[in-house]
Protein backbone atom coordinates (compact mmCIF):
# COMPACT_ATOMS: atom_id res chain seq x y z
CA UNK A 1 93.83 26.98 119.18
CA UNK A 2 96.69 29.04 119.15
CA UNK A 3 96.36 32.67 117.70
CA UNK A 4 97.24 33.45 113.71
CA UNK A 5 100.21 35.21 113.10
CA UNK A 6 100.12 38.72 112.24
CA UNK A 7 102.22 39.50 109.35
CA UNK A 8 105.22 41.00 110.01
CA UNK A 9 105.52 45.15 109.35
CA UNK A 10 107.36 46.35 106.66
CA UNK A 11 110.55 48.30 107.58
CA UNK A 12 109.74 50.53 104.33
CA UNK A 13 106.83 51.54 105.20
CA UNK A 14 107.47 54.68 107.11
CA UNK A 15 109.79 55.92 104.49
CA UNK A 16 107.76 55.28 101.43
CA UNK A 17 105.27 57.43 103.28
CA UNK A 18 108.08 60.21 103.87
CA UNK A 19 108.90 59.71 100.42
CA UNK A 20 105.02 60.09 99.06
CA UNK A 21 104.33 63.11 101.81
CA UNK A 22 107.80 65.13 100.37
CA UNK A 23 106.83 64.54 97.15
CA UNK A 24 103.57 66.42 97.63
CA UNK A 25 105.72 69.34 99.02
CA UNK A 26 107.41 69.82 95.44
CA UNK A 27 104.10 69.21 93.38
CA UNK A 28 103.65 73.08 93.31
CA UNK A 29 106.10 75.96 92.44
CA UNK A 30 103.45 78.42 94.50
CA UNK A 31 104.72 78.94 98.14
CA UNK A 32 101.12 79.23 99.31
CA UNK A 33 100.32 75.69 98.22
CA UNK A 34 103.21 74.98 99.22
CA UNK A 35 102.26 75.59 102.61
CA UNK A 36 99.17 74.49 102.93
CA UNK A 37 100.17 70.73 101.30
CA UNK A 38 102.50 70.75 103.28
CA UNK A 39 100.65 71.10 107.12
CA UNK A 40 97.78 69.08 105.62
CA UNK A 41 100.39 66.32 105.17
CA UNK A 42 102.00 66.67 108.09
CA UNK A 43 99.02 66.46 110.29
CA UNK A 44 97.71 63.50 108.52
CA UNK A 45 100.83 61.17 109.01
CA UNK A 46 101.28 62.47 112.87
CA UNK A 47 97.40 61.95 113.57
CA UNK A 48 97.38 65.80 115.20
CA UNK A 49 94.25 67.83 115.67
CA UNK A 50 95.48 70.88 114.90
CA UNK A 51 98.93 72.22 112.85
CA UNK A 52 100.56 75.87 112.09
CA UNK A 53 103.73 76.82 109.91
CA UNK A 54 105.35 80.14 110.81
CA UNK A 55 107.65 81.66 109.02
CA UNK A 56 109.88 84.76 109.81
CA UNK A 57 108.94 88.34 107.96
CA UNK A 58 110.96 90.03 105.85
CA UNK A 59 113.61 91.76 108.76
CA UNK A 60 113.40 88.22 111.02
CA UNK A 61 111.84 90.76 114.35
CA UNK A 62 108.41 88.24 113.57
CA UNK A 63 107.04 84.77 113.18
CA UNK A 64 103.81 85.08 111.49
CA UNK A 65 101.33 82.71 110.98
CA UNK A 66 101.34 81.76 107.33
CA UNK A 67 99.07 78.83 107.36
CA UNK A 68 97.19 76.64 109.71
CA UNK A 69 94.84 73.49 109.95
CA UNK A 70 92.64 72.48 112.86
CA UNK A 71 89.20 74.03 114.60
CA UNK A 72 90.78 76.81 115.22
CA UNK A 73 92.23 79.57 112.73
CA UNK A 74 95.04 81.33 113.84
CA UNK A 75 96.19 82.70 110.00
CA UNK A 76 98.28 85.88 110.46
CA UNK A 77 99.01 85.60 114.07
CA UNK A 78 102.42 87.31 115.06
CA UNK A 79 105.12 86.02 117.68
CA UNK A 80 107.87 88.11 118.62
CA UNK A 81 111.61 86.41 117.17
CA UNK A 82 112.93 83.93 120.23
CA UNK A 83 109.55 84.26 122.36
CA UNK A 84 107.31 80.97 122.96
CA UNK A 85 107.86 77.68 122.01
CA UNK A 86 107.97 78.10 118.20
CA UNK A 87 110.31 81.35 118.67
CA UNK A 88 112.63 78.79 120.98
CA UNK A 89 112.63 76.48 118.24
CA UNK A 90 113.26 78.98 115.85
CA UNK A 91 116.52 80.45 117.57
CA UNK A 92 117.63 77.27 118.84
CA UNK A 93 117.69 75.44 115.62
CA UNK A 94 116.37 72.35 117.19
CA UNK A 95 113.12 70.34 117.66
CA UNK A 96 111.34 70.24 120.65
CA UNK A 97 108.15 67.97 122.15
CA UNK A 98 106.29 69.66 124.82
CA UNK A 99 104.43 66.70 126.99
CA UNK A 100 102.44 68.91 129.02
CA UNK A 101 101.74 72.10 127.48
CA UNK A 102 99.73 73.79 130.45
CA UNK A 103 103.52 73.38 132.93
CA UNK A 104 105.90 74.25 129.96
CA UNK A 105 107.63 77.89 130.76
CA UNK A 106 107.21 78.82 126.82
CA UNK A 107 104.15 77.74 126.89
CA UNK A 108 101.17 80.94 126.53
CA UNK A 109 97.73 80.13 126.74
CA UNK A 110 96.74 83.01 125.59
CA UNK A 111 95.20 81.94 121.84
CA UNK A 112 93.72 78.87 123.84
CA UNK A 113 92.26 81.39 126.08
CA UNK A 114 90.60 83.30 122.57
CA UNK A 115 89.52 80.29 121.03
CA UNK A 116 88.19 78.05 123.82
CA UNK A 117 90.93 75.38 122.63
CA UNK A 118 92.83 73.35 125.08
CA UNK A 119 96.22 72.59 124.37
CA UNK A 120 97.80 69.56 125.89
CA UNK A 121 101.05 68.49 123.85
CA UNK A 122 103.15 70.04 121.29
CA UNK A 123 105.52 69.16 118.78
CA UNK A 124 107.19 72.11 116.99
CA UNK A 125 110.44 71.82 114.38
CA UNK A 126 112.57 74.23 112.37
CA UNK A 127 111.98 74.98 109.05
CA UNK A 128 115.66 75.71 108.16
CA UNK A 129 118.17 74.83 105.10
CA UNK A 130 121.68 74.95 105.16
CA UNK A 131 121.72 76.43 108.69
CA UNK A 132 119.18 79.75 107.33
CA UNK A 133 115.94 79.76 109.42
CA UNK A 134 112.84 80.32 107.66
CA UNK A 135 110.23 79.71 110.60
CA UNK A 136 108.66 76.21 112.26
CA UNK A 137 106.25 73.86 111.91
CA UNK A 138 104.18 73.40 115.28
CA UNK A 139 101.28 70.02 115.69
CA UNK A 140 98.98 70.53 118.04
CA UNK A 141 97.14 67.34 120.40
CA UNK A 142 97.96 64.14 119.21
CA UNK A 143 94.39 62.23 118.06
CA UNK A 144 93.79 58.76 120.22
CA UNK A 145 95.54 57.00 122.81
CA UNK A 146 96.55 59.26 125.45
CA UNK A 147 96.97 62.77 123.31
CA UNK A 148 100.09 62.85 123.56
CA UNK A 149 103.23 62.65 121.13
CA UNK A 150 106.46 60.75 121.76
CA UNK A 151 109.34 60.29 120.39
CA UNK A 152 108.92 58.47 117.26
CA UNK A 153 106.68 61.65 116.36
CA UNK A 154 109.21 63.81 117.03
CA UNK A 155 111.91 61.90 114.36
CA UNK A 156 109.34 61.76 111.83
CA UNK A 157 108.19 65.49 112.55
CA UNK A 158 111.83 66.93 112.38
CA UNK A 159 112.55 64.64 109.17
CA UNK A 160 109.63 65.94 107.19
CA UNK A 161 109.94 69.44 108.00
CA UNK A 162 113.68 69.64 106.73
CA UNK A 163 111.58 68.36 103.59
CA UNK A 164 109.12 70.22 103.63
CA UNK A 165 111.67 73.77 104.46
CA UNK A 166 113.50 72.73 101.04
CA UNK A 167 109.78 73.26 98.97
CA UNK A 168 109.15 76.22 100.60
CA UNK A 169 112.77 77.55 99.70
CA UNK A 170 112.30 76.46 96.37
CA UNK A 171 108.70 77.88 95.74
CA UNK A 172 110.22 81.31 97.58
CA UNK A 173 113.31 81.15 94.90
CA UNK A 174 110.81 80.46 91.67
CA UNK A 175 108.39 83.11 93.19
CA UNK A 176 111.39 85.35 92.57
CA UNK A 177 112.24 84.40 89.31
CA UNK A 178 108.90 85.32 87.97
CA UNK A 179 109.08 88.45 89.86
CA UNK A 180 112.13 88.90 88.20
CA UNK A 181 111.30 88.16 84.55
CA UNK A 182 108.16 90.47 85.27
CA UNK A 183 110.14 93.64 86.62
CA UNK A 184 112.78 92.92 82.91
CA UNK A 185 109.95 92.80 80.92
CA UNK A 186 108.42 96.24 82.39
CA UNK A 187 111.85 97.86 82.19
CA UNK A 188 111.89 96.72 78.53
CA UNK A 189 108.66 98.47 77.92
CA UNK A 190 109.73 101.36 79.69
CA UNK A 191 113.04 101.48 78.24
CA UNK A 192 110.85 101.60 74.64
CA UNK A 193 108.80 104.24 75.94
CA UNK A 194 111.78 106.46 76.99
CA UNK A 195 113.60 105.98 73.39
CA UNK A 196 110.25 106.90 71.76
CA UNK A 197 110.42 110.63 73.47
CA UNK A 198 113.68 111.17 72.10
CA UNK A 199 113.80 112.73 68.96
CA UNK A 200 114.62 110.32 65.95
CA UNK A 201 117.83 110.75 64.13
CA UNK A 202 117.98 113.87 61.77
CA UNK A 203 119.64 114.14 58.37
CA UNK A 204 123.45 114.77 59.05
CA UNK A 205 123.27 118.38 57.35
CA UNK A 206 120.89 119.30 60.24
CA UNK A 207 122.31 121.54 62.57
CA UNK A 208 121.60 119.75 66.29
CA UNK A 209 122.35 116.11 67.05
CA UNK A 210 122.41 114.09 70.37
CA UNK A 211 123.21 111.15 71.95
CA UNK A 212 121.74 109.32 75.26
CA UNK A 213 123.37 106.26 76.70
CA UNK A 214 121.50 104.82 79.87
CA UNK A 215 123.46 103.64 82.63
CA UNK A 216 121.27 101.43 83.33
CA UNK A 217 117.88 99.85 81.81
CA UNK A 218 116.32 103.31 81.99
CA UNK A 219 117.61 106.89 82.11
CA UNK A 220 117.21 109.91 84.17
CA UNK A 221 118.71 111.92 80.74
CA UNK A 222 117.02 113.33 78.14
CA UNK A 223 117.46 115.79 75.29
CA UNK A 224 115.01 116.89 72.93
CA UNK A 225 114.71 119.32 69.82
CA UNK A 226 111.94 120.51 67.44
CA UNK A 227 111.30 122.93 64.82
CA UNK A 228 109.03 125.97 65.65
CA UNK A 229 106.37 128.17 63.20
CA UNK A 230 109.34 130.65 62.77
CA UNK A 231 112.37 128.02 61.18
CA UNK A 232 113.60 127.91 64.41
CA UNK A 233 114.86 125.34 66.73
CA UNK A 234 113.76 124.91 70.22
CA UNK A 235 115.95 122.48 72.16
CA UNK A 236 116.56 121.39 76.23
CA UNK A 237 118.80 118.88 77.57
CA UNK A 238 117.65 117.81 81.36
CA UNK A 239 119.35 115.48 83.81
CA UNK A 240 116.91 114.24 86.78
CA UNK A 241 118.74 113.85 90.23
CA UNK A 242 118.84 109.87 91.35
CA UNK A 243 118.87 106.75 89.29
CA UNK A 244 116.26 103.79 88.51
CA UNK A 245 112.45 104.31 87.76
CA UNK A 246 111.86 107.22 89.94
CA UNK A 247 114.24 109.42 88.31
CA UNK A 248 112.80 108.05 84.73
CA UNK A 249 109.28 108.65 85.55
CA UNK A 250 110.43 112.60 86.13
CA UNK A 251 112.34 112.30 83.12
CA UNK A 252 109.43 111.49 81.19
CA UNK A 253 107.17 114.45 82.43
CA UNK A 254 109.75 116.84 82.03
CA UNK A 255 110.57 115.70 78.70
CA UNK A 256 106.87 115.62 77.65
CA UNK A 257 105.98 119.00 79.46
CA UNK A 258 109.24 121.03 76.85
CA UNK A 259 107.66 119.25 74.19
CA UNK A 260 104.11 120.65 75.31
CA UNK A 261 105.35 124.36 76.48
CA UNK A 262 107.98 124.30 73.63
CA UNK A 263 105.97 124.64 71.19
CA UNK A 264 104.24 128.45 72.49
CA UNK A 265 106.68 129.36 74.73
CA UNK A 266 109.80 130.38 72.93
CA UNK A 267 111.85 132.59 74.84
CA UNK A 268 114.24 130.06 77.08
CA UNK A 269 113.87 131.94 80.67
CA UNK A 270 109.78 131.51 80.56
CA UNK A 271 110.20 128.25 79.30
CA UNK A 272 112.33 127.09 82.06
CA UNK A 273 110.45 128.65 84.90
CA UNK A 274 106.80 127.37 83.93
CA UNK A 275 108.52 123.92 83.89
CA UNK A 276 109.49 125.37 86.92
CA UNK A 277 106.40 125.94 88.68
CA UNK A 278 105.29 122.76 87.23
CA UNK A 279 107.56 120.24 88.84
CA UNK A 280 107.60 122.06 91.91
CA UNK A 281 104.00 121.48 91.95
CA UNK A 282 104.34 117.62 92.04
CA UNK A 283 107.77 116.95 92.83
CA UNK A 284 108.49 114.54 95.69
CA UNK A 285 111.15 112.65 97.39
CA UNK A 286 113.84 115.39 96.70
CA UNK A 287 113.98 114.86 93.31
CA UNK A 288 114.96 118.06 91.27
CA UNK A 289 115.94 118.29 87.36
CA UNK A 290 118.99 120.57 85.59
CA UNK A 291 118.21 121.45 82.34
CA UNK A 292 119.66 124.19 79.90
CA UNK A 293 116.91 125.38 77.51
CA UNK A 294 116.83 127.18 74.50
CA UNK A 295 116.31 128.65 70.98
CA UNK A 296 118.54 128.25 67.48
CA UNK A 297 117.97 130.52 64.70
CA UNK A 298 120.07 128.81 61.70
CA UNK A 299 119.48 131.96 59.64
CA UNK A 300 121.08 134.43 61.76
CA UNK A 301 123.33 131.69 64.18
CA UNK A 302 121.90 133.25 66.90
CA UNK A 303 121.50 130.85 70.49
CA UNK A 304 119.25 132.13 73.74
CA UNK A 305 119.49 129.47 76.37
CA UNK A 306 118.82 129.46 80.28
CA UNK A 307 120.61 126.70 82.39
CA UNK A 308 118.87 125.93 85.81
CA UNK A 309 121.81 124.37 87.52
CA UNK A 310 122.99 122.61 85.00
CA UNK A 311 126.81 121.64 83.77
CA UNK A 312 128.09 125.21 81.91
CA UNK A 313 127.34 125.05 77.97
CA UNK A 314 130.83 124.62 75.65
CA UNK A 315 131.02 127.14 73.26
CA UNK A 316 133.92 126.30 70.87
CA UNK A 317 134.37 129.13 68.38
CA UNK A 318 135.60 128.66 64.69
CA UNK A 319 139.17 129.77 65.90
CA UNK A 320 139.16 127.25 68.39
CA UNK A 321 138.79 128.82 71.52
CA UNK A 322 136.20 127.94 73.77
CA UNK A 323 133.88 129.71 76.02
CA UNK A 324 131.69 128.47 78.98
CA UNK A 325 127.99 129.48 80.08
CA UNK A 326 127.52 128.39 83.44
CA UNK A 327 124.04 127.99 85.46
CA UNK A 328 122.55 131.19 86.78
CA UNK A 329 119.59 129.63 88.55
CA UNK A 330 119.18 126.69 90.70
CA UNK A 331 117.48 123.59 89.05
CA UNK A 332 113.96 122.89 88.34
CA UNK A 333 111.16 121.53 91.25
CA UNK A 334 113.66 123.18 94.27
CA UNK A 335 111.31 126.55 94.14
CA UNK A 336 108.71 127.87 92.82
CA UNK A 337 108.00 131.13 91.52
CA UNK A 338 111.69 132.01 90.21
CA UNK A 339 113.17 133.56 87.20
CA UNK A 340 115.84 132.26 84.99
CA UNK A 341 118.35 134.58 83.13
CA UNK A 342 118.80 133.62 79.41
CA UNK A 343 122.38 134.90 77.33
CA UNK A 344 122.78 135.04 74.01
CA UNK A 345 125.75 134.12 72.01
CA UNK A 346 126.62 133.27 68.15
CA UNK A 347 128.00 130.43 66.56
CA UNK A 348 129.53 131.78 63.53
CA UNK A 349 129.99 128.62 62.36
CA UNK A 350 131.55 126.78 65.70
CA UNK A 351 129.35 124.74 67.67
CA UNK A 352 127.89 124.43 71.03
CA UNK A 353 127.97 121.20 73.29
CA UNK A 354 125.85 120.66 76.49
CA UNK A 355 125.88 117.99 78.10
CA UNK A 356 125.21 115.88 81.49
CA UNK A 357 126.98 115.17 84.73
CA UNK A 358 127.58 111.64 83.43
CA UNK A 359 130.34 112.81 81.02
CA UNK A 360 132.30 115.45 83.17
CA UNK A 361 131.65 113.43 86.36
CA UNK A 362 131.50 109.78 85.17
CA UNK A 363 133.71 107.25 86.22
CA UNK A 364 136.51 105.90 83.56
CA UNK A 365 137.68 102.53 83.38
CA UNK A 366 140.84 103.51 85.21
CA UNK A 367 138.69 104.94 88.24
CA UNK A 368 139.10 109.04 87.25
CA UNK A 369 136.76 111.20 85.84
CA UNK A 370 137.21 113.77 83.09
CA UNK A 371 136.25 117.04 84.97
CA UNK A 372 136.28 120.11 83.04
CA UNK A 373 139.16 120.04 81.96
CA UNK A 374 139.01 116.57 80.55
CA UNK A 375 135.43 117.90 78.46
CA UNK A 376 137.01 120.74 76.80
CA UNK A 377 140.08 118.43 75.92
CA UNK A 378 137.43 115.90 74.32
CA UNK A 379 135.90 118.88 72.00
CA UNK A 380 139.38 120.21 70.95
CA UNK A 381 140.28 116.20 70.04
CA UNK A 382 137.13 115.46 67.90
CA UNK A 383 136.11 118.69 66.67
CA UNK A 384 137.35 117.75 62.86
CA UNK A 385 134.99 115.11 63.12
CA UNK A 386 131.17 115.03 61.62
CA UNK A 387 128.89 115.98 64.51
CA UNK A 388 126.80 112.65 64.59
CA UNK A 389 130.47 111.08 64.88
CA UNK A 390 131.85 113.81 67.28
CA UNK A 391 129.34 113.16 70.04
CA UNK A 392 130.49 108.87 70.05
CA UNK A 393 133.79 109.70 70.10
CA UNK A 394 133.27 111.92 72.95
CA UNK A 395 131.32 108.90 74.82
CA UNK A 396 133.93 106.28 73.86
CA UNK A 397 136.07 106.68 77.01
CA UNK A 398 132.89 105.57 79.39
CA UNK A 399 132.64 102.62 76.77
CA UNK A 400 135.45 100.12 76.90
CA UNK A 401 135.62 96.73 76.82
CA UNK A 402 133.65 95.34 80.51
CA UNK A 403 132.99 98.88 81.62
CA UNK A 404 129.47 99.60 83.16
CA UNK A 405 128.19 103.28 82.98
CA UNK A 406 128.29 104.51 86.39
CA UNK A 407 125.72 107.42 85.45
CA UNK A 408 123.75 108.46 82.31
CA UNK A 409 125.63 110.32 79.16
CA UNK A 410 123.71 112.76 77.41
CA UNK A 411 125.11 114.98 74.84
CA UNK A 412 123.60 117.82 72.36
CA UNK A 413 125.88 119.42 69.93
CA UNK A 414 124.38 122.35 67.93
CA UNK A 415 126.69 123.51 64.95
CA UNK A 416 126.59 126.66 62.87
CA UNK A 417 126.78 126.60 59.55
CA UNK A 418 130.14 127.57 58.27
């Protein structure tokens, strides 16, 4: 009786399996899932005993270990870039089955060694997209038959590890999206934070007014002004050395510590070297703060400042003419234990404008920068103005149509009464 007939095999078979196997690779966003689906997978439709997926570190010197399936667990393992099998893979861009492990050149037996495992044939594939490597997939020991993988393993292997490199690329990119919309939202609230340490806007008969434009989500500027027991005015204007969150978080205590001291210590010079002694105390990474401190008395028109290595103080007279106070002591957190000369002058109804490094040094839209000169040309052009109005006009150059800040504006105009 002759034999039945088997049916005959369905040419779509394989690739409704790829299909099913790459659509498990995209079923999570999370690149650890990612990576664990996707050697479970893998090992399932290759019949191996044991599977790894390295992927390079952060400066491509290292494959590490990122997952792994099997008896033995070799999570977090490191290769050296281009050594072994995987590394060969790796560099070479290209697949590669390994019949008999224990003669292969690349071949180490030194985790077999470790884990009383016996390797006898590899398969190992790049993970890469568009040509960028991210690491390998490596299958160890084929289950039944002979143990050993051939070449139809080695298709499907390199097929569903191109897959299987897209997910991972794609997890890695949405992984940085959220990290992304996280970091925005914390510079929001820190951005809301710095504002709220400013002062808020006074009436425009009050004699001081600032301004503070960030050149980016959060500023290294900061000015600040309050009223003392006696009627008068305490005020500082500070510019911390760098950019980005590091240079804010010093703004912050330095703004908070004059709003602290401020308040008892009235005499500019003492003020500015306890902040001093303060910062030095704490200050790291080379960071250092210029400030120019000091006191108003609207009764008499009487100004005492101290600038720690800070841009000179404007002075322009009621006649027009101007006058300059420049730094007499280095800036704040440099060193400790130092004293800081105050002047005096009197506005007699002119007004006096500090300001930061962002304004005389800042880059305009046609690549120069103002300098001194270009300052003292700004306050003779809007002097006529009201002061809230005089200090936007002033900033207006630095804000022209697609012009990015290059570096923090902060401005403090305290006017006499005429």
């Amino acid at each position: 009786m002759p034999a039945p007939k088997q049916p005959p095999a369905d040419p779509f078979a394989g690739l409704a399996q790829f299909a099913e196997i790459s659509q498990g690779f995209a079923a999570s966003l999370d690149i650890e899932d990612t990576l664990r689906t996707a050697i479970v997978e893998i090992m399932r439709a290759l019949h191996a005993q044991a599977g790894s997926i390295f992927l390079l570190d952060s400066d491509g010197r290292e494959l590490v270990c990122r997952t792994c399936a099997g008896p033995v667990d070799i999570t977090g393992a490191r290769l050296a870039a281009g050594t072994g099998i995987v590394g060969r893979v790796v560099s070479d861009n290209r697949a590669q089955m390994v019949r008999d492990a224990r003669t292969h050149q690349d071949f180490s037996a030194a985790l077999d060694e470790a884990h009383s495992f016996v390797t006898r044939s590899i398969l190992c594939a790049p993970l890469s997209v568009r040509g960028e490597p991210l690491g390998a997939i490596e299958l160890i020991n084929k289950q039944g038959g002979d143990g050993l993988f051939d070449d139809s393993d080695l298709h499907l292997l390199t097929a569903l590890a191109a897959s299987a490199a897209l997910a991972i690329r794609n997890a890695r990119m949405a992984a940085a999206l959220v990290e992304q919309e996280r970091l925005r939202r914390e510079l929001e609230l820190a951005r809301d934070i710095q504002r709220s340490l400013l002062p808020p806007e006074p009436a425009a008969d009050f004699p001081l007014h600032g301004l503070n434009l960030p050149a980016r989500g959060v500023s290294g500027d900061f000015y600040d002004f309050l009223r003392l027991a006696d009627g008068r005015i305490a005020f500082a204007l500070g510019d911390v050395a760098g950019k980005g969150m590091n240079a804010a978080l010093l703004m912050a205590k330095t703004c908070s510590l004059f709003r602290c001291l401020g308040k008892t210590l009235t005499a500019p010079g003492e003020l500015a070297a306890r902040l001093n002694d303060e910062l030095c105390e704490t200050a790291t990474r080379g960071l250092f703060v210029t400030l120019i401190a000091g006191v108003y008395d609207p009764r008499s028109g009487a100004v005492r400042l101290a600038n720690a290595g800070h841009p000179p103080a404007l002075l322009r007279a009621s006649d027009g003419s101007l006058r300059e106070f420049p730094a007499a002591a280095p800036p704040l957190g440099v060193l400790a234990g130092i004293a800081f000369p105050e002047v005096e002058l009197r506005l007699d109804g002119g007004a006096l404008y500090i300001y930061s490094d962002g304004l005389s040094e800042g880059t305009l839209a046609d690549g120069s920068t103002l300098a001194q000169d270009g300052v003292r040309d700004l306050v003779q052009h809007c002097a006529a103005l009201p002061a809230a109005q005089r200090l936007e006009v002033m900033a207006e150059p630095f804000l022209g149509q697609d012009q990015t800040l290059h570096d923090d504006i902060t401005l403090l105009l305290i006017e006499g009464a005429r």
